[in-house]
C-alpha atoms as a PDB file:
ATOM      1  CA  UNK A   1     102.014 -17.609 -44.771  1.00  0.00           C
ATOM      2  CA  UNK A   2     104.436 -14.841 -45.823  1.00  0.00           C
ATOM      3  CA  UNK A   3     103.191 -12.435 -49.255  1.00  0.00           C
ATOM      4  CA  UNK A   4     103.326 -14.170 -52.271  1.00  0.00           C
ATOM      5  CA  UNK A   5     104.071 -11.521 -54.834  1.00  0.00           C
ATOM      6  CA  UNK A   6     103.147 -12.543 -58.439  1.00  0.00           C
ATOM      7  CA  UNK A   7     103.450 -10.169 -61.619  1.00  0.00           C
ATOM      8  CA  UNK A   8     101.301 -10.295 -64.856  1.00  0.00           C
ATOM      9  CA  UNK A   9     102.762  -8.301 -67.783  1.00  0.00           C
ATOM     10  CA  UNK A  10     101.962  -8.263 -71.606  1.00  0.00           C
ATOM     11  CA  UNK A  11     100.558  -6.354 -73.729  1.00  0.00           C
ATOM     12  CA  UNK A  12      96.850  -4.409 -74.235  1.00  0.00           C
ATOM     13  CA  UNK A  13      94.315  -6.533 -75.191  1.00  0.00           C
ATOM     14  CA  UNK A  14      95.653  -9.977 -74.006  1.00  0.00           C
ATOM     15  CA  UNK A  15      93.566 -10.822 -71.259  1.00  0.00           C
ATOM     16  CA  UNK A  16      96.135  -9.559 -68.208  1.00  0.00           C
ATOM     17  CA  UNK A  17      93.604  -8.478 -65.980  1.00  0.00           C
ATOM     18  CA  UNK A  18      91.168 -10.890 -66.406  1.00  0.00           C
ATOM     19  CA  UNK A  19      94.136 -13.539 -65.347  1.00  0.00           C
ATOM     20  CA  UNK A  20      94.889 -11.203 -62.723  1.00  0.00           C
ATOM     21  CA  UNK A  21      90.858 -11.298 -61.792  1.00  0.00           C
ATOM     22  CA  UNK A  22      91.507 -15.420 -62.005  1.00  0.00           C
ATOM     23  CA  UNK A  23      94.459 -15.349 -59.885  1.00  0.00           C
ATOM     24  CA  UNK A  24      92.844 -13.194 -57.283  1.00  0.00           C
ATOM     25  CA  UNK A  25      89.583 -14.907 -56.888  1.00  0.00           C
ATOM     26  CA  UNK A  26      91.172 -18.222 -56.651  1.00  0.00           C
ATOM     27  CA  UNK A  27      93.921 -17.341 -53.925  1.00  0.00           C
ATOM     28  CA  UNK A  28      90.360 -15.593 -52.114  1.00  0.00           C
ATOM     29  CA  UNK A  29      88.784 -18.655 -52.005  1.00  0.00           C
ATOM     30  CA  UNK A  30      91.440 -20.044 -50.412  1.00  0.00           C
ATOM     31  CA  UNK A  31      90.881 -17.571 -47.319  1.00  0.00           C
ATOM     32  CA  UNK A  32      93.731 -15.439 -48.199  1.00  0.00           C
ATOM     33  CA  UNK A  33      94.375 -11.583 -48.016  1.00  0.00           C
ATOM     34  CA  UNK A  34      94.560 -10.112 -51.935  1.00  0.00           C
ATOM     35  CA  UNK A  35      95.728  -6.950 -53.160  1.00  0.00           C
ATOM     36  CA  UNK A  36      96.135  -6.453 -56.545  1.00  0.00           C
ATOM     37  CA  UNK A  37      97.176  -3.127 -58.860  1.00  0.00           C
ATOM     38  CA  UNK A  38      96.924  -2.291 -62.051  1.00  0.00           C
ATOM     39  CA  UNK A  39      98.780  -0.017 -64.444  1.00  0.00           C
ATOM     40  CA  UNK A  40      97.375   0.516 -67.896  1.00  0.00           C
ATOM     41  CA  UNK A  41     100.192   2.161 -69.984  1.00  0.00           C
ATOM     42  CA  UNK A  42      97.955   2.657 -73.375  1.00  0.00           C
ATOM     43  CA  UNK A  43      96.763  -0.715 -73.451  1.00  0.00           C
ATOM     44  CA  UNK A  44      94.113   0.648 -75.903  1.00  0.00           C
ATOM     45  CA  UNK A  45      96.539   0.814 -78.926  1.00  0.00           C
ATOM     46  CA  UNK A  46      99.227  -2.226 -77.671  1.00  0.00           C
ATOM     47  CA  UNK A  47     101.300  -0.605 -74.529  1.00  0.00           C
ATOM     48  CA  UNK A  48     102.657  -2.151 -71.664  1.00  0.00           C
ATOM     49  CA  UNK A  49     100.178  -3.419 -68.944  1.00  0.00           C
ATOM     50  CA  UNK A  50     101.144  -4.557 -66.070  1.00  0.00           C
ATOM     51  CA  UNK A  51      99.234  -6.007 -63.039  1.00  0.00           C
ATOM     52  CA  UNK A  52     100.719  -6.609 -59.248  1.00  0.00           C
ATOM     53  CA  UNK A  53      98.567  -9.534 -57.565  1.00  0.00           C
ATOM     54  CA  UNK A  54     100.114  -9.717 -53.308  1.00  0.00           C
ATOM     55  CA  UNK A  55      98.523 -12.527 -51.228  1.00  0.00           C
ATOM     56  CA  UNK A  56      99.285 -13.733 -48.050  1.00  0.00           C
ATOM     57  CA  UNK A  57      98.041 -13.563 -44.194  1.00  0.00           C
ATOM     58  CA  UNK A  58      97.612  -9.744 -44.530  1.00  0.00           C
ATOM     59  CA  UNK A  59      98.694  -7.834 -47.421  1.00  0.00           C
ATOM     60  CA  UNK A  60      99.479  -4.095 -46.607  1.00  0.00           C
ATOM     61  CA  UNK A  61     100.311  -2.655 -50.162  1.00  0.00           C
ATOM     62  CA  UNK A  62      99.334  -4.207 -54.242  1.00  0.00           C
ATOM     63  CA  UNK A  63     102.098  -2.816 -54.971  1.00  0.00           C
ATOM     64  CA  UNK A  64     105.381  -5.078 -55.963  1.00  0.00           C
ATOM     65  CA  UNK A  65     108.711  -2.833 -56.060  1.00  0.00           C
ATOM     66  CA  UNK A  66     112.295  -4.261 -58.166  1.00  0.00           C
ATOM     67  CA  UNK A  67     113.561  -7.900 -56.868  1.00  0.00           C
ATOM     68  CA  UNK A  68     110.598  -8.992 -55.323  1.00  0.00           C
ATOM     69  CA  UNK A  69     108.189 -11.018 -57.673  1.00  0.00           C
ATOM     70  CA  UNK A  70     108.252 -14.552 -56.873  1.00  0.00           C
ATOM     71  CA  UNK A  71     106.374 -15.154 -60.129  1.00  0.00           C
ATOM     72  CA  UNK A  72     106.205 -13.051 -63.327  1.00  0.00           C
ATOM     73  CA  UNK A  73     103.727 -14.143 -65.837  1.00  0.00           C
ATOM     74  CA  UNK A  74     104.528 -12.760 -69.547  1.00  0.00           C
ATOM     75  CA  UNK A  75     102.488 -12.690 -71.992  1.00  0.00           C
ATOM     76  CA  UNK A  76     104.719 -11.337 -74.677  1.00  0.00           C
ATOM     77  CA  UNK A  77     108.324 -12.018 -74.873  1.00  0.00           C
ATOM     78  CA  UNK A  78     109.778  -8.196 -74.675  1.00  0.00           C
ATOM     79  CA  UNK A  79     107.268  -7.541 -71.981  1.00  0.00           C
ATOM     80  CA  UNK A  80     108.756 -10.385 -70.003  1.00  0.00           C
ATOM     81  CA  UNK A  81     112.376  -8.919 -70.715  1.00  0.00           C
ATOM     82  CA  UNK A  82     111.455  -5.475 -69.317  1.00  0.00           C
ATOM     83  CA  UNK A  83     109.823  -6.784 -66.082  1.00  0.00           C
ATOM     84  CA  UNK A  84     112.825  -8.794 -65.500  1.00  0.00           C
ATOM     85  CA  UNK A  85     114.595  -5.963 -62.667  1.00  0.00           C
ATOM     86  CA  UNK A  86     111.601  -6.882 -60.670  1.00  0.00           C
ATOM     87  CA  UNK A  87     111.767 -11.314 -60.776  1.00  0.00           C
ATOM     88  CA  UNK A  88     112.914 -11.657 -57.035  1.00  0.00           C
ATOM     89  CA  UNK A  89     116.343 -13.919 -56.627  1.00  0.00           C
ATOM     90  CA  UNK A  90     115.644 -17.895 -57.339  1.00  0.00           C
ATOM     91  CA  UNK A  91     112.451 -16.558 -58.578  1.00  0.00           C
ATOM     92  CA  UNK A  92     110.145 -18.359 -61.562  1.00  0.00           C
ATOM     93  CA  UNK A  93     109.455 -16.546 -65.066  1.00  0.00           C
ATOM     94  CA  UNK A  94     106.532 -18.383 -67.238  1.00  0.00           C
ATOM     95  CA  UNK A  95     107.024 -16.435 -70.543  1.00  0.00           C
ATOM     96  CA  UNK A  96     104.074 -16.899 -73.366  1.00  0.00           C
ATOM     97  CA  UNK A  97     106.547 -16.936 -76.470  1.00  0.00           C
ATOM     98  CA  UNK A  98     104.823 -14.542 -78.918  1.00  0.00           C
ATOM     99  CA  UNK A  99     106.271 -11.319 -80.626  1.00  0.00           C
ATOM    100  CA  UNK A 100     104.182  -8.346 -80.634  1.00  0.00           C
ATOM    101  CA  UNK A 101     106.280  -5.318 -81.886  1.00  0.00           C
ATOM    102  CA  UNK A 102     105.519  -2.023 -80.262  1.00  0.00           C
ATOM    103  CA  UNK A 103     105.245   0.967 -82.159  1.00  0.00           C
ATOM    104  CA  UNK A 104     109.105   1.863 -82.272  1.00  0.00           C
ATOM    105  CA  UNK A 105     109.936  -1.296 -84.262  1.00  0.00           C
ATOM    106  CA  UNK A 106     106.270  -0.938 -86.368  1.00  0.00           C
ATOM    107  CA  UNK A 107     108.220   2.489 -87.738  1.00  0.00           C
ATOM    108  CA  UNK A 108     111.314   0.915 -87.946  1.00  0.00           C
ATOM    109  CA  UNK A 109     112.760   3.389 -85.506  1.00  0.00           C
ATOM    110  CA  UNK A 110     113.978   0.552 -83.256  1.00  0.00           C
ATOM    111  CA  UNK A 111     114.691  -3.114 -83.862  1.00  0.00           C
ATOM    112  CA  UNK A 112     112.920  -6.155 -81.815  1.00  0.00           C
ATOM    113  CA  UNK A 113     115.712  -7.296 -79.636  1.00  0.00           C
ATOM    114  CA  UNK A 114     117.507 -10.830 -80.428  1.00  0.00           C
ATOM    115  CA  UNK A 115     117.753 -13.466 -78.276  1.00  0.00           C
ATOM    116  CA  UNK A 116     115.640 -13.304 -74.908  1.00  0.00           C
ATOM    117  CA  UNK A 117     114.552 -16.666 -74.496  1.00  0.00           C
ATOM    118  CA  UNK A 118     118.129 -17.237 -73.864  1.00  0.00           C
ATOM    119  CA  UNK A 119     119.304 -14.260 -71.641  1.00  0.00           C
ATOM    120  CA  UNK A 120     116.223 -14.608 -69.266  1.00  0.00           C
ATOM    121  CA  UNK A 121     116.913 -18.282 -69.539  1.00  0.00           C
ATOM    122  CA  UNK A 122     120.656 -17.569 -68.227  1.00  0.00           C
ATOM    123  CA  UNK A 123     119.515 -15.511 -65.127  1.00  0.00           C
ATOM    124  CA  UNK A 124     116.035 -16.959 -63.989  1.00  0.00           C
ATOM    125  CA  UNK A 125     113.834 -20.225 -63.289  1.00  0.00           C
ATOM    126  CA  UNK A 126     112.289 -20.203 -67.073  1.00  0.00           C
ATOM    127  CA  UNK A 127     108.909 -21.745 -67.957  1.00  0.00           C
ATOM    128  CA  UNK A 128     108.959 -20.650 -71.972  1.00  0.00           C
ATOM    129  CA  UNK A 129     105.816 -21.748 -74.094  1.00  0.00           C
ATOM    130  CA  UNK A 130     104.107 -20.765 -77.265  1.00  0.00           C
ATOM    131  CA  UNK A 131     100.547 -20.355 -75.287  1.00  0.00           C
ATOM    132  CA  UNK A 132      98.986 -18.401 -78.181  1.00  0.00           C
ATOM    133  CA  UNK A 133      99.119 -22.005 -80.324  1.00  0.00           C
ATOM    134  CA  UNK A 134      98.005 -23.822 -77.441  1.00  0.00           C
ATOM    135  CA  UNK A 135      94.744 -21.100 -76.738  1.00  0.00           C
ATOM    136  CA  UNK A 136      94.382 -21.855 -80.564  1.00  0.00           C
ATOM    137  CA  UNK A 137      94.095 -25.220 -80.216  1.00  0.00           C
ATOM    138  CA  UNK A 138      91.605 -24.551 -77.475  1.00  0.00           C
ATOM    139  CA  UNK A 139      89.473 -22.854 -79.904  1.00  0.00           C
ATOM    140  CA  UNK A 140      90.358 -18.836 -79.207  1.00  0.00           C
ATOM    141  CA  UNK A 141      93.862 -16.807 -79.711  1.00  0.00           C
ATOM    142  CA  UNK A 142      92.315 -14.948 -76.566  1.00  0.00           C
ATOM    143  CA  UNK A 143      92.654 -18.013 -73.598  1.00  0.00           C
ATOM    144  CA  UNK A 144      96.488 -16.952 -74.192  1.00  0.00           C
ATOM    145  CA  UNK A 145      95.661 -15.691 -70.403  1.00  0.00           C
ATOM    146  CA  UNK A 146      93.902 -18.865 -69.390  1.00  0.00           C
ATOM    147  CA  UNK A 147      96.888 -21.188 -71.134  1.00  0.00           C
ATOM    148  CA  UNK A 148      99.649 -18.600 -68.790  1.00  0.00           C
ATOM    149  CA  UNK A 149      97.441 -19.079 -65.528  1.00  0.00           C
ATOM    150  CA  UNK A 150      96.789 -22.885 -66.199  1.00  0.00           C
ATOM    151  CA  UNK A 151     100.884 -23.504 -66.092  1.00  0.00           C
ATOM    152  CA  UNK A 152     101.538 -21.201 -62.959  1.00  0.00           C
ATOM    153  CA  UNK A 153      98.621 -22.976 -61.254  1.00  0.00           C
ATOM    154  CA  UNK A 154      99.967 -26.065 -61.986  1.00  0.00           C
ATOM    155  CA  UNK A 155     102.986 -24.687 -59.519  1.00  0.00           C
ATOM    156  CA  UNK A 156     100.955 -23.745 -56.879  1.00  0.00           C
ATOM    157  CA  UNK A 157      99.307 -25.573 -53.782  1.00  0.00           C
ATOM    158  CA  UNK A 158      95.509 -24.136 -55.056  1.00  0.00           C
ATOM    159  CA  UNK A 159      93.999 -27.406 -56.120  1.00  0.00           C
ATOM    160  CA  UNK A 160      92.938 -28.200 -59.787  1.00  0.00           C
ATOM    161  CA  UNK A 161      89.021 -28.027 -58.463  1.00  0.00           C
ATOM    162  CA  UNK A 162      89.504 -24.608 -57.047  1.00  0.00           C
ATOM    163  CA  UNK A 163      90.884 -23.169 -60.120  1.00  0.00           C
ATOM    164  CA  UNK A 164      88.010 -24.883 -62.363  1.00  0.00           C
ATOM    165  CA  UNK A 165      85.602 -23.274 -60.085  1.00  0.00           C
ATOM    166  CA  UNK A 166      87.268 -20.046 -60.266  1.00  0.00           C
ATOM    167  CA  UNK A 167      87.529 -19.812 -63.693  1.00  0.00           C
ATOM    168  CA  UNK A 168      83.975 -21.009 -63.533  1.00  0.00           C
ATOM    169  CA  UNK A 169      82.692 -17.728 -61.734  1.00  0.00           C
ATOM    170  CA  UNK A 170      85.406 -15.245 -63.034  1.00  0.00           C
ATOM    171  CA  UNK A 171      85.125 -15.878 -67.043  1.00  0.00           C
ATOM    172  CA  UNK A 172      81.810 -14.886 -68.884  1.00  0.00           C
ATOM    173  CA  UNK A 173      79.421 -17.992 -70.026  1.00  0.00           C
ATOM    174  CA  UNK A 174      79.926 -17.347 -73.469  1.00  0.00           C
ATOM    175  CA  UNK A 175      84.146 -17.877 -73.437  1.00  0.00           C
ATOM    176  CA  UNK A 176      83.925 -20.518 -70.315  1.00  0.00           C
ATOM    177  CA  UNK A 177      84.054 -23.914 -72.632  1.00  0.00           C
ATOM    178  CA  UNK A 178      87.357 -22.627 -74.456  1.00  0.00           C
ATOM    179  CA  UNK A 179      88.733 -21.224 -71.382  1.00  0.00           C
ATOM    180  CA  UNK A 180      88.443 -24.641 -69.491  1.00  0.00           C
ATOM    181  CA  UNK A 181      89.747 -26.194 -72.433  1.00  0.00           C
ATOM    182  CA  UNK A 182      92.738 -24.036 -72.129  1.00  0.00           C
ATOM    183  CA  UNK A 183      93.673 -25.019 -68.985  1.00  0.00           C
ATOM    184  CA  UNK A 184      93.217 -28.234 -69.050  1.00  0.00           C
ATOM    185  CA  UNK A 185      96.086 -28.278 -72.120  1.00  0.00           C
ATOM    186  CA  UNK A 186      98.187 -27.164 -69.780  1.00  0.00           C
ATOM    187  CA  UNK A 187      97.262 -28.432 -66.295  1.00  0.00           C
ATOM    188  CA  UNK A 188      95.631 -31.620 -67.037  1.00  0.00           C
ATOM    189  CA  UNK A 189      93.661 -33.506 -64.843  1.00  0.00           C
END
C-alpha cells in the first residue's frame, strides 16, 4: 500500500491528539506502519495544533510537507483554512464548522475572515459539519474529535468493528459511552 498521509488541525484543547492517538491505533491494528508528529503551537491558551499521522507498508518520516495530505481533518474552521497549502491535489477536507477566534480578533486587532466554507469548498473535496452540536447531542462538547474521526472513518476501508474496538482501548472508561455515541451519529451501524 503506498503512505496514506492524513492531517489533524484545530485548536488547543479540542481533542487533536487523542484523534490522532485513535487514528493511529486503529490503522496499527490493521498491521500497518504509523508515524505520527505533533506540533503544539501554545495549545495551552488556544494556538494552532497540528498533528501529521503517515501509514502505509513502511513509513520513513511523520512528517507531511505542502500538497501532500490526502486527508485534513479540521476542527475549527480558520484552522482548516490555514492548513489548506498542504491538502494534496483531488484530496478530501472534513472541516468541524465552529469559530474559535484567536487572540488577534479577541483584541480586535484582526477580523475573523468571511466566507471559508465557500473558498475551501471551491478548491477541495469538502466534508463541512457542525460536529460540536452533534458531540453535544452525544452528551459532551469534547467528542468534537470522536464526531471528526467517526466521518473520516466512515471513508476508509478500517471496518466499523475495528474502530469501536479502537476507540474502546484508546479513550479513558470514564468518556468511552459518549465517545461511542459520537461516532455512531456519524458512522452508524
Amino acid at each position: 500500500m503506498s503512505t496514506k498521509n492524513i492531517m489533524i488541525v484545530g485548536v488547543g484543547g479540542q481533542g487533536t491528539l487523542l484523534a490522532s492517538r485513535i487514528l493511529g491505533n486503529a490503522v496499527i491494528r490493521q498491521g500497518f506502519d504509523v508515524k505520527v508528529s505533533e506540533v503544539h503551537g501554545m495549545s495551552q491558551r488556544g494556538g494552532s495544533v497540528v498533528t501529521y499521522v503517515k501509514y502505509g507498508d513502511e513509513v520513513q518520516s511523520p512528517i507531511i510537507d505542502k500538497g501532500e495530505a490526502d486527508i485534513i481533518l479540521a476542527f475549527e474552521l480558520l484552522e482548516a483554512y490555514r492548513a489548506l497549502p498542504w491538502l494534496k491535489k483531488g484530496g478530501k477536507m472534513i472541516v468541524n464548522e465552529q469559530k474559535i477566534n484567536p487572540m488577534p480578533v479577541i483584541t480586535g486587532a484582526a477580523k475573523y475572515p468571511a466566507d471559508i466554507l465557500q473558498k475551501l469548498d471551491a478548491v477541495t473535496d469538502l466534508t463541512s459539519l457542525d460536529a460540536l452540536s452533534l458531540a453535544l447531542e452525544a452528551g459532551s462538547a469534547k467528542a468534537v474529535n470522536v464526531v471528526l474521526i467517526g466521518v473520516m472513518a466512515k471513508n476508509t476501508d478500517i471496518p466499523y468493528e475495528e474502530w469501536v474496538e479502537t476507540i474502546k482501548t484508546t479513550v479513558p472508561p470514564k468518556f468511552l459511552e459518549v465517545n461511542l455515541k459520537a461516532f455512531d451519529l456519524v458512522y452508524g451501524k
